[in-house]
PDB file of N, CA and C in Angstrom:
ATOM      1  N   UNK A   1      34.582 131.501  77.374  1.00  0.00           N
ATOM      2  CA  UNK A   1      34.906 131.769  78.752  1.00  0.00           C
ATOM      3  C   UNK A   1      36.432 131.726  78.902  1.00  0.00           C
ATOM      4  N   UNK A   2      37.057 132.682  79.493  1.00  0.00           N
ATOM      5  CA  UNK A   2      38.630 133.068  79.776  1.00  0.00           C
ATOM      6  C   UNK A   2      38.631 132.215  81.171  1.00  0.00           C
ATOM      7  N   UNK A   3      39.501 131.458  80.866  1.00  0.00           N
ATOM      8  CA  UNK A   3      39.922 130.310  81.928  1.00  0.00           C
ATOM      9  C   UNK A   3      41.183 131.198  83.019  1.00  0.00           C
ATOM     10  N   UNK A   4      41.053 131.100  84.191  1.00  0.00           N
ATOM     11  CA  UNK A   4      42.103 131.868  85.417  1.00  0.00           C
ATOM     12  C   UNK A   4      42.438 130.756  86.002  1.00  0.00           C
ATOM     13  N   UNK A   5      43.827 131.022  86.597  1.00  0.00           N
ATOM     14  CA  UNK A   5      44.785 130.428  87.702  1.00  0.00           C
ATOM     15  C   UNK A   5      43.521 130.428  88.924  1.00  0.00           C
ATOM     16  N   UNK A   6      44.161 129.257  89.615  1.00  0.00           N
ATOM     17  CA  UNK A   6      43.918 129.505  90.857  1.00  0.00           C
ATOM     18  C   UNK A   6      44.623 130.232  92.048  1.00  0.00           C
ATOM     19  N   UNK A   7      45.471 130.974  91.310  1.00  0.00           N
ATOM     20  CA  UNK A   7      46.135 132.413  92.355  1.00  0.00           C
ATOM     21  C   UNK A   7      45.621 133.651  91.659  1.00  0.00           C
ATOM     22  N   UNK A   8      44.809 133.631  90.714  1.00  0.00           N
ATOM     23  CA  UNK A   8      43.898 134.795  90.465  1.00  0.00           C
ATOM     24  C   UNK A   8      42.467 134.458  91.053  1.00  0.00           C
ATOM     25  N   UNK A   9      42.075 133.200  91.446  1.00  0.00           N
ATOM     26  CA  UNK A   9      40.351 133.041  92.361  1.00  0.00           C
ATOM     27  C   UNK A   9      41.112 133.685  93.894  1.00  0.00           C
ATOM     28  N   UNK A  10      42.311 133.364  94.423  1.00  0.00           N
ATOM     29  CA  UNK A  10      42.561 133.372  95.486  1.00  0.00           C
ATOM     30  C   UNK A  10      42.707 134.373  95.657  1.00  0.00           C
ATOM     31  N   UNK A  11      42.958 135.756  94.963  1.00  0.00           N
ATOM     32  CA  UNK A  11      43.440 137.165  95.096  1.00  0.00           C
ATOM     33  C   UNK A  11      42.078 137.703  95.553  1.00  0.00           C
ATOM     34  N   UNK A  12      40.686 137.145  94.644  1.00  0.00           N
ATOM     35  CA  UNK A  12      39.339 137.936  94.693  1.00  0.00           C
ATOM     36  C   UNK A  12      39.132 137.297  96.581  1.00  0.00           C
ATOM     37  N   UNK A  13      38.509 138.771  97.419  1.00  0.00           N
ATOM     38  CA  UNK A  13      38.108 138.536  98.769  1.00  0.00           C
ATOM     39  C   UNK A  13      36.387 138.600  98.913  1.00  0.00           C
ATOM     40  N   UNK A  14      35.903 137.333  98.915  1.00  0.00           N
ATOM     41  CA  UNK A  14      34.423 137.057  98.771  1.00  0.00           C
ATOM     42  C   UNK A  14      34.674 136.988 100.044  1.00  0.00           C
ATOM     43  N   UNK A  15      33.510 137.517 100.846  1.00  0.00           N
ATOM     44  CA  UNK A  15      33.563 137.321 102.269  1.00  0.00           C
ATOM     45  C   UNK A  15      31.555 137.314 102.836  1.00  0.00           C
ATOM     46  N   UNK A  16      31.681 136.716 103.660  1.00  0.00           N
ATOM     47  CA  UNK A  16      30.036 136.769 104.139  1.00  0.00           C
ATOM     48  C   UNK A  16      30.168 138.261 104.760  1.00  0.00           C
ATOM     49  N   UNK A  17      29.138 138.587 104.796  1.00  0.00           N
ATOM     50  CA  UNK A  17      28.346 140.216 105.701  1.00  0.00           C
ATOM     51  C   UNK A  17      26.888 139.634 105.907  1.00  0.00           C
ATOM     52  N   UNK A  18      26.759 140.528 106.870  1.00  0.00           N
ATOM     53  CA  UNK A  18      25.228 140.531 107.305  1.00  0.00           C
ATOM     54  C   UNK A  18      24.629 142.274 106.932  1.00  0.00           C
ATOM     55  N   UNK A  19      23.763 142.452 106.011  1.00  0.00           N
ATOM     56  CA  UNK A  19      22.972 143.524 105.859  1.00  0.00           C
ATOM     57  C   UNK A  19      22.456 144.429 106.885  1.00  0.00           C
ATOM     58  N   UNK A  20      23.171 145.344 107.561  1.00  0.00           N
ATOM     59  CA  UNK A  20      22.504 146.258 108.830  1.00  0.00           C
ATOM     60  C   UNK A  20      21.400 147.519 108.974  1.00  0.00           C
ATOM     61  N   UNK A  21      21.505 147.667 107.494  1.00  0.00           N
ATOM     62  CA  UNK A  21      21.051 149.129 107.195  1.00  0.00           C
ATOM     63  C   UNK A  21      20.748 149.107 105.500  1.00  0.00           C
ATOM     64  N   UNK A  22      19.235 149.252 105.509  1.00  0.00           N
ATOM     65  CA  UNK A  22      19.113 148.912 103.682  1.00  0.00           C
ATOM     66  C   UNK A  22      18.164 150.274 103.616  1.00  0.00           C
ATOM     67  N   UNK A  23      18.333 150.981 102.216  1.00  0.00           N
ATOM     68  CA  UNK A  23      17.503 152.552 101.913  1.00  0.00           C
ATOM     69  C   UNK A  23      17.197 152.057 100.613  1.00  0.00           C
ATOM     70  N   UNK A  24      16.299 152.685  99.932  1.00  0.00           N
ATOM     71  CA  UNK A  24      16.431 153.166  98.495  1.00  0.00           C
ATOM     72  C   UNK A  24      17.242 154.329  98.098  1.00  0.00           C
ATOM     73  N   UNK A  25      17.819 153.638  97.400  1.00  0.00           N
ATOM     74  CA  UNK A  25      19.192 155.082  96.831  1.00  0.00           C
ATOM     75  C   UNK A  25      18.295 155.593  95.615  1.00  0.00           C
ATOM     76  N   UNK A  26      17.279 156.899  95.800  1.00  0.00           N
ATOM     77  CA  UNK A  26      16.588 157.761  95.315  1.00  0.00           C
ATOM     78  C   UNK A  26      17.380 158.258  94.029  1.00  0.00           C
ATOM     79  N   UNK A  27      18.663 158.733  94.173  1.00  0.00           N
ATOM     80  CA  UNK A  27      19.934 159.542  92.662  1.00  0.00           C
ATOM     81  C   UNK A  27      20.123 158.240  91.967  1.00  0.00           C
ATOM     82  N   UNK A  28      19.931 157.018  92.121  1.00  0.00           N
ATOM     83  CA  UNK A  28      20.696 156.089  91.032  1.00  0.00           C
ATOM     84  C   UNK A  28      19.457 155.945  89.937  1.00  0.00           C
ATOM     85  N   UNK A  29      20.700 155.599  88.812  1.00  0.00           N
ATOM     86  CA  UNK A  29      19.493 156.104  87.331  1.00  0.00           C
ATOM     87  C   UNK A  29      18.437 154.928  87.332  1.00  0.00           C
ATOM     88  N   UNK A  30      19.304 153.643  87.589  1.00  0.00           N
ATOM     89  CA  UNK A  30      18.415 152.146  87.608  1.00  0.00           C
ATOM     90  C   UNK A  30      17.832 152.133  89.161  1.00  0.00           C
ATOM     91  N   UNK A  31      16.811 151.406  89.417  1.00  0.00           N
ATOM     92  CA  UNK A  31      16.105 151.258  90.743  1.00  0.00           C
ATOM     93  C   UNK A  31      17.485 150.713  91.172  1.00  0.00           C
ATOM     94  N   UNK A  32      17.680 151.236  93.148  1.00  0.00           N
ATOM     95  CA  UNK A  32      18.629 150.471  93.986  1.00  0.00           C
ATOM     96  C   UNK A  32      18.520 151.103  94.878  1.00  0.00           C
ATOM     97  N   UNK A  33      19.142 150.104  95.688  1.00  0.00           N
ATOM     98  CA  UNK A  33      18.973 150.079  97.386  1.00  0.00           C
ATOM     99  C   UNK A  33      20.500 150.436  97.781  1.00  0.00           C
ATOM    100  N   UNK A  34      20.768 151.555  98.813  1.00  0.00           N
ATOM    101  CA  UNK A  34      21.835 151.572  99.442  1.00  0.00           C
ATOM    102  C   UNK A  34      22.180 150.875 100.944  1.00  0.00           C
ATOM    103  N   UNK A  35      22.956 149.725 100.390  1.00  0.00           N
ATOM    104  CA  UNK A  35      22.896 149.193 101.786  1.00  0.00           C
ATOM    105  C   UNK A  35      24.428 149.111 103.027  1.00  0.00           C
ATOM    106  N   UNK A  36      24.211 149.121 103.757  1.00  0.00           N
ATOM    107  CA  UNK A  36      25.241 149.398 104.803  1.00  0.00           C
ATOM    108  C   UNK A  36      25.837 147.481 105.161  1.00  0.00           C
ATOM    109  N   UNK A  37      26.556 146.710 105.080  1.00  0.00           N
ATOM    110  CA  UNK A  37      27.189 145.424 105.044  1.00  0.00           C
ATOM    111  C   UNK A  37      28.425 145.796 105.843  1.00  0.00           C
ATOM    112  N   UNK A  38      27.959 144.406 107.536  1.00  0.00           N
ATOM    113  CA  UNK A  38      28.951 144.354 108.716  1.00  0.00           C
ATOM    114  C   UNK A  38      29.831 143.136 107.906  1.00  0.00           C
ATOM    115  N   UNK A  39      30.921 143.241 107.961  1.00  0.00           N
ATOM    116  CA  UNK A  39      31.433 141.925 107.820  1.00  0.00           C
ATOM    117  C   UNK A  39      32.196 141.585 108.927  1.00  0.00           C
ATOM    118  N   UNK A  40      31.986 142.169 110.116  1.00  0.00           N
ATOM    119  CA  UNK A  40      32.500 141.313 111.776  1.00  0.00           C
ATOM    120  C   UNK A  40      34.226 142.493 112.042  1.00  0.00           C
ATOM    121  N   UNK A  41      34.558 141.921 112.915  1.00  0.00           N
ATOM    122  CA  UNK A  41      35.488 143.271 113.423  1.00  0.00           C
ATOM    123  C   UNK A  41      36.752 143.478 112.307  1.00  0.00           C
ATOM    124  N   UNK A  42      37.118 142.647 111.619  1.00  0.00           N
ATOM    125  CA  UNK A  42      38.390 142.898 110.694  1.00  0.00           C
ATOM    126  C   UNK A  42      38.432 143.739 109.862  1.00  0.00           C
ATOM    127  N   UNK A  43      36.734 143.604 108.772  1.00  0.00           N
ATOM    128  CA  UNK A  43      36.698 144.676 107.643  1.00  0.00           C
ATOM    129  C   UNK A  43      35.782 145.564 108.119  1.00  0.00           C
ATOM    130  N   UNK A  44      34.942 145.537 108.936  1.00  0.00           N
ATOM    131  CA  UNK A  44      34.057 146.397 109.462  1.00  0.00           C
ATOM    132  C   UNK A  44      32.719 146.308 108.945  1.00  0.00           C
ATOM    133  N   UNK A  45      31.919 148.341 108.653  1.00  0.00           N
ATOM    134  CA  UNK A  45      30.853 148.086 107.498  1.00  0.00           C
ATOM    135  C   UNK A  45      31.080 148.855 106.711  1.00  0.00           C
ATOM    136  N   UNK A  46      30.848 148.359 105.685  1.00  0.00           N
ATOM    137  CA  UNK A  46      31.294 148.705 104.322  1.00  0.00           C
ATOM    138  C   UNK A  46      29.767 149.650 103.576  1.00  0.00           C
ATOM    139  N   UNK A  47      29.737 150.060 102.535  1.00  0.00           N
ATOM    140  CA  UNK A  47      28.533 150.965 101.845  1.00  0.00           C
ATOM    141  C   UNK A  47      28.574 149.804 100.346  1.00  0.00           C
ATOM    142  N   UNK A  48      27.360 150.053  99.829  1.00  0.00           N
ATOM    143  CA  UNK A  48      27.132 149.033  98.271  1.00  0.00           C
ATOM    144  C   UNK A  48      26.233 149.745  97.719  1.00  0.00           C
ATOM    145  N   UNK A  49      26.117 149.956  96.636  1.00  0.00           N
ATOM    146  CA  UNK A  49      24.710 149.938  96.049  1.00  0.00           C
ATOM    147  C   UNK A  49      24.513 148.735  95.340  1.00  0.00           C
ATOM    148  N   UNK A  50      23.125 148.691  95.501  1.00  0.00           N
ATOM    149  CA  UNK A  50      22.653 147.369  94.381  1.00  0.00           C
ATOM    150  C   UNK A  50      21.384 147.134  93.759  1.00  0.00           C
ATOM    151  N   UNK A  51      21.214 147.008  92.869  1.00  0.00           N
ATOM    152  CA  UNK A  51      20.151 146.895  91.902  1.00  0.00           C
ATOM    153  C   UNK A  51      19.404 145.582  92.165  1.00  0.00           C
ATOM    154  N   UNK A  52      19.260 145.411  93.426  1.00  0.00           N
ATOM    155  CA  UNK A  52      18.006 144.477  94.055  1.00  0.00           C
ATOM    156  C   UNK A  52      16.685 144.447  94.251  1.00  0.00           C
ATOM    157  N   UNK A  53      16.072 145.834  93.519  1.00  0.00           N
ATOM    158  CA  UNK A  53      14.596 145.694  93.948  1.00  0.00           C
ATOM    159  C   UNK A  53      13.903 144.684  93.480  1.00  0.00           C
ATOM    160  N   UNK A  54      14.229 144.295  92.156  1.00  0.00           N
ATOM    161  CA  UNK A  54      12.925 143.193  92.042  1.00  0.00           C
ATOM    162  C   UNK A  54      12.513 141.954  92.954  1.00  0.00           C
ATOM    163  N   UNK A  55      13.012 141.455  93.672  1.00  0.00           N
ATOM    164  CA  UNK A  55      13.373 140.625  94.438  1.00  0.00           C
ATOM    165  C   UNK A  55      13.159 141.037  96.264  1.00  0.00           C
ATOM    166  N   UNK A  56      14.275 141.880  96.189  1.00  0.00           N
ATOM    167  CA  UNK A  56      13.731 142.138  97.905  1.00  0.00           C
ATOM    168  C   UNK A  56      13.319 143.952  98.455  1.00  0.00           C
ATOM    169  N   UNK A  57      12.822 144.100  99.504  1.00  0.00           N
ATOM    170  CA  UNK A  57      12.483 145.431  99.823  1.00  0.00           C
ATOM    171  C   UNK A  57      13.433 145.763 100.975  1.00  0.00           C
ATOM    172  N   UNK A  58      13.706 146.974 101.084  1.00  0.00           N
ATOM    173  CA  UNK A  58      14.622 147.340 102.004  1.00  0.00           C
ATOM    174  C   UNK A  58      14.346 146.526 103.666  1.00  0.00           C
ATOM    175  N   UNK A  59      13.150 146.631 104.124  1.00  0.00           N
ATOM    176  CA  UNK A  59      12.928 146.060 105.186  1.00  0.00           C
ATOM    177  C   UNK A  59      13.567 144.321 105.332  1.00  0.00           C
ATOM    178  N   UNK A  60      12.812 143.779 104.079  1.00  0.00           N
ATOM    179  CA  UNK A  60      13.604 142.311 104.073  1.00  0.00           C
ATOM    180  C   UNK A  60      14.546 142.322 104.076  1.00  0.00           C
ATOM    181  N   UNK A  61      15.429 142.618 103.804  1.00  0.00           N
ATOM    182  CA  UNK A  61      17.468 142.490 103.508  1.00  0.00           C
ATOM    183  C   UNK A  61      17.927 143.342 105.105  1.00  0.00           C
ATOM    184  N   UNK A  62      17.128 143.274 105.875  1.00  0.00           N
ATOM    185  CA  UNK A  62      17.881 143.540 107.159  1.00  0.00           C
ATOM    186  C   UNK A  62      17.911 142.206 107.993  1.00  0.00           C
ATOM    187  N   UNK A  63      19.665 141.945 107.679  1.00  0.00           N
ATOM    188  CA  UNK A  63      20.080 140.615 109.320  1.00  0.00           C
ATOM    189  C   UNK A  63      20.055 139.694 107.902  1.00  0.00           C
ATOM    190  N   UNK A  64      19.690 140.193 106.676  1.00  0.00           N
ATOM    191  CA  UNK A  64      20.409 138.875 106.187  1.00  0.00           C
ATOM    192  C   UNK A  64      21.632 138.809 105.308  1.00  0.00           C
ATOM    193  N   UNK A  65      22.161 137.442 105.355  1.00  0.00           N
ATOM    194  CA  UNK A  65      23.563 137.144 105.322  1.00  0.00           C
ATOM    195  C   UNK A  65      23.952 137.556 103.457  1.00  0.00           C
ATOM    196  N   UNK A  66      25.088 137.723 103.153  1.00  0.00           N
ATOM    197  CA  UNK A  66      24.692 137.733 101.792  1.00  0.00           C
ATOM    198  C   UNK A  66      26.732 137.869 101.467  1.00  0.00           C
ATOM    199  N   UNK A  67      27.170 137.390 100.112  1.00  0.00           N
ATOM    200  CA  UNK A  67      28.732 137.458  99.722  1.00  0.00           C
ATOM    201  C   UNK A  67      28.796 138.537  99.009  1.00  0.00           C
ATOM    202  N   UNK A  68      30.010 138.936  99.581  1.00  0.00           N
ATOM    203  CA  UNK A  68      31.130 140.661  98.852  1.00  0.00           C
ATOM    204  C   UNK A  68      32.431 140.398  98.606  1.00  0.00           C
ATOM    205  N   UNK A  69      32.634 140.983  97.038  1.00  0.00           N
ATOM    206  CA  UNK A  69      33.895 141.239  97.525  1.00  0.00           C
ATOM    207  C   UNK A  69      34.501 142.314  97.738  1.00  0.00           C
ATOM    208  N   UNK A  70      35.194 142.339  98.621  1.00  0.00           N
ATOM    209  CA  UNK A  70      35.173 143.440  99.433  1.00  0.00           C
ATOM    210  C   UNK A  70      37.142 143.857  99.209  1.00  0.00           C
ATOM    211  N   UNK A  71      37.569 143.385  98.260  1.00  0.00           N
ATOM    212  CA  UNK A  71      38.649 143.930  97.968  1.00  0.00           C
ATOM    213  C   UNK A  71      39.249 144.721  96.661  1.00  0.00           C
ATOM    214  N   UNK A  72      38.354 145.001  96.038  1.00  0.00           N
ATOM    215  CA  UNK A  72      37.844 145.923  94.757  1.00  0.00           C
ATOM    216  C   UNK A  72      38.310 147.399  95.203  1.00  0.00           C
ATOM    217  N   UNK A  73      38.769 148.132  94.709  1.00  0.00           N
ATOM    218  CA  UNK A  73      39.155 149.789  94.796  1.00  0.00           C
ATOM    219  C   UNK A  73      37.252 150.404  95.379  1.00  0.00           C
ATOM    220  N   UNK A  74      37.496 151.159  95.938  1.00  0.00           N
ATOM    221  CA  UNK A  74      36.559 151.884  96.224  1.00  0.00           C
ATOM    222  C   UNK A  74      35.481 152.851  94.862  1.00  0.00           C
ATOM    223  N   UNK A  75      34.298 152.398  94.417  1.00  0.00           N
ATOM    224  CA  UNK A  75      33.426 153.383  93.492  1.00  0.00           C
ATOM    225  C   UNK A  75      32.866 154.033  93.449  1.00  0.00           C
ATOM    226  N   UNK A  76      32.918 155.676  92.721  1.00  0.00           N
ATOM    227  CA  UNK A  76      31.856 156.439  93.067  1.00  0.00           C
ATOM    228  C   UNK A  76      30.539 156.286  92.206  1.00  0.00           C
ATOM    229  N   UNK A  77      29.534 156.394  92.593  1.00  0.00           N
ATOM    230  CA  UNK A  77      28.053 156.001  92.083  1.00  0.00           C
ATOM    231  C   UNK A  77      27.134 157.022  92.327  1.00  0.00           C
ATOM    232  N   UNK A  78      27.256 157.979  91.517  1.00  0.00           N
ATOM    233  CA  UNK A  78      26.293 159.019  91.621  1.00  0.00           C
ATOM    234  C   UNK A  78      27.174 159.443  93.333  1.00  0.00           C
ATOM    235  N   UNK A  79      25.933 160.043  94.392  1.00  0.00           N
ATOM    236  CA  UNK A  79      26.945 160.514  95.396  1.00  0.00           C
ATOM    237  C   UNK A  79      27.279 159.895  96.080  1.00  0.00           C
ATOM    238  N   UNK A  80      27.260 158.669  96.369  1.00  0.00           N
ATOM    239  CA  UNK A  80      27.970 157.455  97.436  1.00  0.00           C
ATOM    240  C   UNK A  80      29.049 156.941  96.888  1.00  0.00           C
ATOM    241  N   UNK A  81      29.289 156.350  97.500  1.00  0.00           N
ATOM    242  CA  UNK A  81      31.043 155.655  97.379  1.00  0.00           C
ATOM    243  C   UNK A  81      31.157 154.275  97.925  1.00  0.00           C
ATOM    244  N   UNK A  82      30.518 153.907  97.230  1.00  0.00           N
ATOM    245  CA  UNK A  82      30.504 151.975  96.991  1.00  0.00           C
ATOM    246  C   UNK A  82      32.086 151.290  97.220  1.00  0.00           C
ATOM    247  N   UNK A  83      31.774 150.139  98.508  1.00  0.00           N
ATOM    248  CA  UNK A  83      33.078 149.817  99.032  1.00  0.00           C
ATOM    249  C   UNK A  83      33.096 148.751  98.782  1.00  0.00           C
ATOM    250  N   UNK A  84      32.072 147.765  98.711  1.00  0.00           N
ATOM    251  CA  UNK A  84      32.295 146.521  98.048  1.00  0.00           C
ATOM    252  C   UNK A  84      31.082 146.149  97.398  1.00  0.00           C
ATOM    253  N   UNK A  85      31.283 144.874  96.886  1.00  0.00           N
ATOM    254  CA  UNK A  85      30.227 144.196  95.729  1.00  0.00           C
ATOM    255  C   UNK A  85      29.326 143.409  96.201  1.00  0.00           C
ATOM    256  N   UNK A  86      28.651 143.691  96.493  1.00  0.00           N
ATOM    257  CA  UNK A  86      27.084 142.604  96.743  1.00  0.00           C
ATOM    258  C   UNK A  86      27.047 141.606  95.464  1.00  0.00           C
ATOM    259  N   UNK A  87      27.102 140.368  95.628  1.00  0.00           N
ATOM    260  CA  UNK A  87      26.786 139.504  94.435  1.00  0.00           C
ATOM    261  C   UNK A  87      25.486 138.674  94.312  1.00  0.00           C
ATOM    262  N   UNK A  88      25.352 138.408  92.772  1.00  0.00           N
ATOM    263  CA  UNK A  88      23.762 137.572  93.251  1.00  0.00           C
ATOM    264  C   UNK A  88      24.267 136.927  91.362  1.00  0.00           C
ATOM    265  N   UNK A  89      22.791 136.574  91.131  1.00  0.00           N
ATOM    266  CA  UNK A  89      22.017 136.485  89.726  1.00  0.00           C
ATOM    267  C   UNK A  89      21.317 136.526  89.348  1.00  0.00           C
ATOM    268  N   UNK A  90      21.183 137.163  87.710  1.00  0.00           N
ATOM    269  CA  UNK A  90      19.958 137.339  87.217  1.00  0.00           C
ATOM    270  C   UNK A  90      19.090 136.304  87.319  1.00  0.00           C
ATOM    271  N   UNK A  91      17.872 136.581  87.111  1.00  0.00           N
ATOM    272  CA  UNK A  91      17.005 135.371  86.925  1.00  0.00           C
ATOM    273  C   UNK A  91      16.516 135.555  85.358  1.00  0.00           C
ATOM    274  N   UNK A  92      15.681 134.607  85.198  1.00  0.00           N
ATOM    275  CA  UNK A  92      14.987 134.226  84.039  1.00  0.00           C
ATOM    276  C   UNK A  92      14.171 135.958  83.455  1.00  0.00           C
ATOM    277  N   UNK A  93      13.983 136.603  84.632  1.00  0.00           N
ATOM    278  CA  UNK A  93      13.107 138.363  84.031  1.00  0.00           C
ATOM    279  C   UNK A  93      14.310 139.335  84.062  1.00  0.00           C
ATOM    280  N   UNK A  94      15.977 139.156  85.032  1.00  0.00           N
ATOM    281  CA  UNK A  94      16.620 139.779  84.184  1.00  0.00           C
ATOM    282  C   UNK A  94      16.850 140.767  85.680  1.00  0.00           C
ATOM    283  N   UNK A  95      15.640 140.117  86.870  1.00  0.00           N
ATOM    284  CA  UNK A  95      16.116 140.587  88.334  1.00  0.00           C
ATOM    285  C   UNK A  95      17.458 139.767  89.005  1.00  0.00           C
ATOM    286  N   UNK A  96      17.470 140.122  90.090  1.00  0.00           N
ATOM    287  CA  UNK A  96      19.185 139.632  90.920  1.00  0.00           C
ATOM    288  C   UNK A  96      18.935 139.142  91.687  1.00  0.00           C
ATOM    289  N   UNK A  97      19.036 138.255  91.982  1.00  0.00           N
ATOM    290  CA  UNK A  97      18.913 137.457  93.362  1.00  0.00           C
ATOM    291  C   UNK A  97      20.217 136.900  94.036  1.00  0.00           C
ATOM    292  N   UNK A  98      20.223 137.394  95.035  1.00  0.00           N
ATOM    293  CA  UNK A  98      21.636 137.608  96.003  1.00  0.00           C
ATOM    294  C   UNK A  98      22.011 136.156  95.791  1.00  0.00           C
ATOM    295  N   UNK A  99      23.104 136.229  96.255  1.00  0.00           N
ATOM    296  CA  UNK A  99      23.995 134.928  96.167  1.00  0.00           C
ATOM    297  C   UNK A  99      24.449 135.013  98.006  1.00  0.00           C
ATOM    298  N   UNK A 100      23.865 133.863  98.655  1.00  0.00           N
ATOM    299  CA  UNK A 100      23.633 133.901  99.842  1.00  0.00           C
ATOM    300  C   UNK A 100      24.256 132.973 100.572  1.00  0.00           C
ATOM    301  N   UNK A 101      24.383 132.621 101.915  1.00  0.00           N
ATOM    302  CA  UNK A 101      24.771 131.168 102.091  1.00  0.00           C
ATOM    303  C   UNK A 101      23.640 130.380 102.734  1.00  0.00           C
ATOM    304  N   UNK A 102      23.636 129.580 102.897  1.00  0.00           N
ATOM    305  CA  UNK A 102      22.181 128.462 103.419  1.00  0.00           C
ATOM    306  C   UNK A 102      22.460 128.198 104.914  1.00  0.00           C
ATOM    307  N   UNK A 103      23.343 128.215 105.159  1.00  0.00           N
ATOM    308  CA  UNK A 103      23.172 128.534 106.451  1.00  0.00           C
ATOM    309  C   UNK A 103      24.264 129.180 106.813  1.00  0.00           C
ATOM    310  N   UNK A 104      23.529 129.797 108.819  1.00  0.00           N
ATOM    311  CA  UNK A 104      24.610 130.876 109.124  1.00  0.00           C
ATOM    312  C   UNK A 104      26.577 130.815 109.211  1.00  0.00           C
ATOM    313  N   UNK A 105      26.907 131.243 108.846  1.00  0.00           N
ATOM    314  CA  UNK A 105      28.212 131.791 108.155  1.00  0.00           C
ATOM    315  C   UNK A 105      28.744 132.716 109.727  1.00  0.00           C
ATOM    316  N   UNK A 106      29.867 132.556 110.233  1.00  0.00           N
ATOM    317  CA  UNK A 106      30.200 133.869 110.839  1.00  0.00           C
ATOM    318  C   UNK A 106      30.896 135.092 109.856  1.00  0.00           C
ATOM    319  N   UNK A 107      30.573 136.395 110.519  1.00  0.00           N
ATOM    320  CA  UNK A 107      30.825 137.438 109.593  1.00  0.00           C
ATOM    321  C   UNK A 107      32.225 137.627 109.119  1.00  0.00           C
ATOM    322  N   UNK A 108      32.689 137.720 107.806  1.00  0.00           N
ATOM    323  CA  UNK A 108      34.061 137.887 107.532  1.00  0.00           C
ATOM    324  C   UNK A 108      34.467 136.647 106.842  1.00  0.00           C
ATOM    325  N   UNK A 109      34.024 135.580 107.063  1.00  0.00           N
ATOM    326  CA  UNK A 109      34.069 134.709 106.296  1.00  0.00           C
ATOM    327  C   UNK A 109      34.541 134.575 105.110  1.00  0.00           C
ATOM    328  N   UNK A 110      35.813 134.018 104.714  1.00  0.00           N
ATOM    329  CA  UNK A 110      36.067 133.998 103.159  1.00  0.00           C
ATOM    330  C   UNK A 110      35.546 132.673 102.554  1.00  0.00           C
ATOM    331  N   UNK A 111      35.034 132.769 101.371  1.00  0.00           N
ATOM    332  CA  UNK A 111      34.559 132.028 100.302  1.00  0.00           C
ATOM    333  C   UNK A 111      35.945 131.234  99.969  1.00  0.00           C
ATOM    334  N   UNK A 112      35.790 129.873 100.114  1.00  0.00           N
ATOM    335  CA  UNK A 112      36.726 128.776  99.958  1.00  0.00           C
ATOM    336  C   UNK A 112      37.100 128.816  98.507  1.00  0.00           C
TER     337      UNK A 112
END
């Protein structure tokens, strides 16, 4: 493991969002959901894709809270244009399970 400064954790912008708008993104080669993430009036909503199906269905991941970072260059992904990073972890089968907060967070929120 490559050990970092703590003015390289401080550069990355993890921020809470709330999930407004979740699809199946039909063109991506691996199963994924295209989801739409408010992060409150500063950054706005942002676009993601993410390789979350095993775990949740588009209907569930609406209104819930979940960390981005949301200061990454903009990616193209097949035809969308991914603005920030939905984070989670694998589990034990190799699905993702969001990396969330336990309780409510206001939107925009940076990760301490």
């Amino acid at each position: 493991m490559e050990l970092i400064g703590w003015d390289d954790f401080t550069r990355v912008e993890l921020r809470v969002g709330r999930i407004v708008a979740a699809e199946v993104f039909a063109q991506a080669r691996k199963p994924a959901y295209l989801l739409q993430v408010d992060f409150g009036p500063e950054i706005g909503i942002r676009k993601s894709s993410a390789q979350i199906t095993h775990h949740y269905t588009p209907q569930g991941l609406i209104g819930k809270q979940v960390v981005a970072v949301v200061n990454f260059p903009k990616k193209q992904i097949g035809p969308v244009m991914s603005e920030c990073l939905v984070t989670g972890f694998h589990d034990a089968e190799g699905g993702v399970v969001l990396c969330v907060p336990d309780q409510p967070v206001p939107l925009g929120t940076k990760l301490l």
